[in-house]
N, C-alpha and C. Protein backbone atom coordinates (compact mmCIF):
# COMPACT_ATOMS: atom_id res chain seq x y z
N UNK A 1 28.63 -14.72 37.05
CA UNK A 1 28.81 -14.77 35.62
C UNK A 1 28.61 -13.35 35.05
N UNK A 2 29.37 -12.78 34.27
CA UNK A 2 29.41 -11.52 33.10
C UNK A 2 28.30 -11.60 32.43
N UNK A 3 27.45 -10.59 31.76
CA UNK A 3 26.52 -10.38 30.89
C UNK A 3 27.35 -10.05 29.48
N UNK A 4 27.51 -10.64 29.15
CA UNK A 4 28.52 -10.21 27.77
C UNK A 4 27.36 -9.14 26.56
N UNK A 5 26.43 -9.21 27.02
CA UNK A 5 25.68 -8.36 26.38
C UNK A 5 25.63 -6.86 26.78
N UNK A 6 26.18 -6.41 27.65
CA UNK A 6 26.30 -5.14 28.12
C UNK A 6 27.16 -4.65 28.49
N UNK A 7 27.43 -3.02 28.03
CA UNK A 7 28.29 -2.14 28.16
C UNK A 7 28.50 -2.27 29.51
N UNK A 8 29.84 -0.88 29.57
CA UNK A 8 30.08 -0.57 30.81
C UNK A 8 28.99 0.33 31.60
N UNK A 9 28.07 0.74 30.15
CA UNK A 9 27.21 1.46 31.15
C UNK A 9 25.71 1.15 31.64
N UNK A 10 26.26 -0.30 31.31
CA UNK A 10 23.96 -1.16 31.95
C UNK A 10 23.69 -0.93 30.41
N UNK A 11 23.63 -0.20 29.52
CA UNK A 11 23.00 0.02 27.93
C UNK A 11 23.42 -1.11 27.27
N UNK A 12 22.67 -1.83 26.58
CA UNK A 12 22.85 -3.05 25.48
C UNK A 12 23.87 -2.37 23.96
N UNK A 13 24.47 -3.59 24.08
CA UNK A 13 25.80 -2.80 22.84
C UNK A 13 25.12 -2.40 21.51
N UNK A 14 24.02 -3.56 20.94
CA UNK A 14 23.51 -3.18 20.13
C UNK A 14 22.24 -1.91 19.69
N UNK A 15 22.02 -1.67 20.94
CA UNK A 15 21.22 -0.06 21.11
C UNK A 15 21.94 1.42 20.93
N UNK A 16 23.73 0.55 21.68
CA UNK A 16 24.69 1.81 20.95
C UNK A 16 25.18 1.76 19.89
N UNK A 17 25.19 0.78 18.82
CA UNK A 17 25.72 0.72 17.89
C UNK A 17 24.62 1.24 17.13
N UNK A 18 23.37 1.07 17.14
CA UNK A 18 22.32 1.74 15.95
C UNK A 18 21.98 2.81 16.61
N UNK A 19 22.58 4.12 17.56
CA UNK A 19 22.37 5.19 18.06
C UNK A 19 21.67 5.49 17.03
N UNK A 20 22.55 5.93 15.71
CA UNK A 20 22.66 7.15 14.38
C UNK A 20 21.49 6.69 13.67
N UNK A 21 20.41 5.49 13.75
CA UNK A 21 19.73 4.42 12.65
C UNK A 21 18.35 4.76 12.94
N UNK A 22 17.60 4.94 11.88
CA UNK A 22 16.28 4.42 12.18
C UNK A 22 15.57 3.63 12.09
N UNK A 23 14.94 3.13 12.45
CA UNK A 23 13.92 2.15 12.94
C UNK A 23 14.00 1.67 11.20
N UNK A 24 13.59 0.00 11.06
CA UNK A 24 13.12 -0.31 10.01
C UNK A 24 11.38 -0.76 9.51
N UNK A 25 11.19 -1.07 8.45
CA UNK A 25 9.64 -1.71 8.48
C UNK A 25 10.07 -2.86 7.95
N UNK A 26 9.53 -4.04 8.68
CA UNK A 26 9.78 -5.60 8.27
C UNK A 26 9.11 -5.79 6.81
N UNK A 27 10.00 -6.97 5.78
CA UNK A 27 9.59 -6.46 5.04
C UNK A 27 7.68 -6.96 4.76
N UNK A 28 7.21 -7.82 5.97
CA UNK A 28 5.70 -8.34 5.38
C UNK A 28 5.24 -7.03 5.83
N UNK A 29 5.21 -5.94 6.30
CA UNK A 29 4.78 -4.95 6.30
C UNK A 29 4.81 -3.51 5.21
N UNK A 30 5.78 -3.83 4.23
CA UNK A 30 6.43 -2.61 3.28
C UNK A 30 5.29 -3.44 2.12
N UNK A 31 4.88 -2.10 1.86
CA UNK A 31 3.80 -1.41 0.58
C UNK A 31 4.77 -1.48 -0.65
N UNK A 32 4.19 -2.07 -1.47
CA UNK A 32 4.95 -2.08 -3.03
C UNK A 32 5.10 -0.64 -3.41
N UNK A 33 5.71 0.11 -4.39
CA UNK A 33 5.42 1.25 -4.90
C UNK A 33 3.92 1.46 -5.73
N UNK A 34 3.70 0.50 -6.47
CA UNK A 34 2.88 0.59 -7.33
C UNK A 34 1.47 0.86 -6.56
N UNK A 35 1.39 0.10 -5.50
CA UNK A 35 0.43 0.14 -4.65
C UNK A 35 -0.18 0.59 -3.40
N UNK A 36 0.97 1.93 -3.34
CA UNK A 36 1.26 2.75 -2.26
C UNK A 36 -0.31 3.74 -2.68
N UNK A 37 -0.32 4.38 -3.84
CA UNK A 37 -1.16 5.69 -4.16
C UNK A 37 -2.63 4.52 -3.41
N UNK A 38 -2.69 3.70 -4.08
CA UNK A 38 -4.01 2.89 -3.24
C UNK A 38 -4.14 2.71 -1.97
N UNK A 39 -3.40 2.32 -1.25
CA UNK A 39 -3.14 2.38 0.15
C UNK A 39 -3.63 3.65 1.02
N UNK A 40 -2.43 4.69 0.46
CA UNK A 40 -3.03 5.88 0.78
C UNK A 40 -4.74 6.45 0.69
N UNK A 41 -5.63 6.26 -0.41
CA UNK A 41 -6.47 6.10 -1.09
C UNK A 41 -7.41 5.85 0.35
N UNK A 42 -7.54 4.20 0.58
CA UNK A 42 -7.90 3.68 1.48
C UNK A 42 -8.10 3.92 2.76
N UNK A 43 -6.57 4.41 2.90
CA UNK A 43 -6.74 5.04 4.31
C UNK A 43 -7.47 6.31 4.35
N UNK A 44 -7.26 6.91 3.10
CA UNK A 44 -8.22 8.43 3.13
C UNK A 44 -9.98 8.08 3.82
N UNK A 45 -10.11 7.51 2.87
CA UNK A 45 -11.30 7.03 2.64
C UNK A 45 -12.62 6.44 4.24
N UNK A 46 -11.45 5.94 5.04
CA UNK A 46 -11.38 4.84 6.09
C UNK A 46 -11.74 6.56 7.40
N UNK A 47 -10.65 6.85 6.71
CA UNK A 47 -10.86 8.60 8.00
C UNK A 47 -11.74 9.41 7.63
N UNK A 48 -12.33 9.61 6.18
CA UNK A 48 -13.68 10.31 6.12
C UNK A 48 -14.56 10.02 6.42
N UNK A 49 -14.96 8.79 6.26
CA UNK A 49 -15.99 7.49 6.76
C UNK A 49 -16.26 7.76 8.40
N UNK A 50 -15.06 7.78 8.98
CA UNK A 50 -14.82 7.95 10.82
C UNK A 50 -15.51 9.26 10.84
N UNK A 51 -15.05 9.87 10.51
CA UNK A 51 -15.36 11.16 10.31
C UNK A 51 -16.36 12.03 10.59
N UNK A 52 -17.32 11.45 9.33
CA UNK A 52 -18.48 11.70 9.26
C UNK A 52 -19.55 10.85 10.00
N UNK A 53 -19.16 9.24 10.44
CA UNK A 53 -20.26 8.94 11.67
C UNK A 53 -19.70 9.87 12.92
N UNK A 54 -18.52 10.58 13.32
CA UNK A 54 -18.65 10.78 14.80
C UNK A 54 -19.40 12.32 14.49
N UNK A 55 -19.35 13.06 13.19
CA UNK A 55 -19.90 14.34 13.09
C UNK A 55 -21.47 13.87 13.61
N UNK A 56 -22.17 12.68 12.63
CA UNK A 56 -23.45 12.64 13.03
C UNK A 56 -23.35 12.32 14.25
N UNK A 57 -23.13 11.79 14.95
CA UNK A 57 -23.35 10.99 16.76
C UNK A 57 -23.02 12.25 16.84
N UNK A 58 -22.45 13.41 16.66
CA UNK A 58 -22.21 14.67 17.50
C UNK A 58 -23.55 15.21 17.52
N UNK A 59 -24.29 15.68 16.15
CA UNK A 59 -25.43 16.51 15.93
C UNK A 59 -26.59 15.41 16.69
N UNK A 60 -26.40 14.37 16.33
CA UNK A 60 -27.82 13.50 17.16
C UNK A 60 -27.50 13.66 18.44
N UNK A 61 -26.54 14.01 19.49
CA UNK A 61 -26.60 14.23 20.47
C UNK A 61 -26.93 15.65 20.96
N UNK A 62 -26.51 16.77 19.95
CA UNK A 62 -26.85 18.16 20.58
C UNK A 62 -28.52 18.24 20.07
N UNK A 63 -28.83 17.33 19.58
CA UNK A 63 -30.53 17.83 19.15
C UNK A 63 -31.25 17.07 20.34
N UNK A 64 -30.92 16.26 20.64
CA UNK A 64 -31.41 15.58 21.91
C UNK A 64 -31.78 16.52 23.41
């Protein structure tokens, strides 16, 4: 039986047809506009937080 899903060259047709495309975000994943600056915000917030416990676990370990 034929794979009607594939080129002549083993590559899936639809991987050559969106060569030129990028990737999308589904939409339960896409950020409103309004609520993007917050988001961002959050995430700031989330990496200073990280941040600053691995700075301390750094200094409590070199005083040790």
């Amino acid at each position: 039986m034929i794979d009607t899903r594939r080129s002549q060259h083993g590559k899936s047709k639809s991987s050559h047809n969106n060569k030129g495309s990028l990737p999308q975000t589904s939409k339960e994943l896409k950020i409103a506009p309004d609520q993007a600056n917050e988001e961002f915000s959050r995430e700031l917030a989330q990496h200073h937080d990280a941040k600053a416990k691995q700075d301390l676990i750094l200094k409590q370990q070199k005083e040790k």
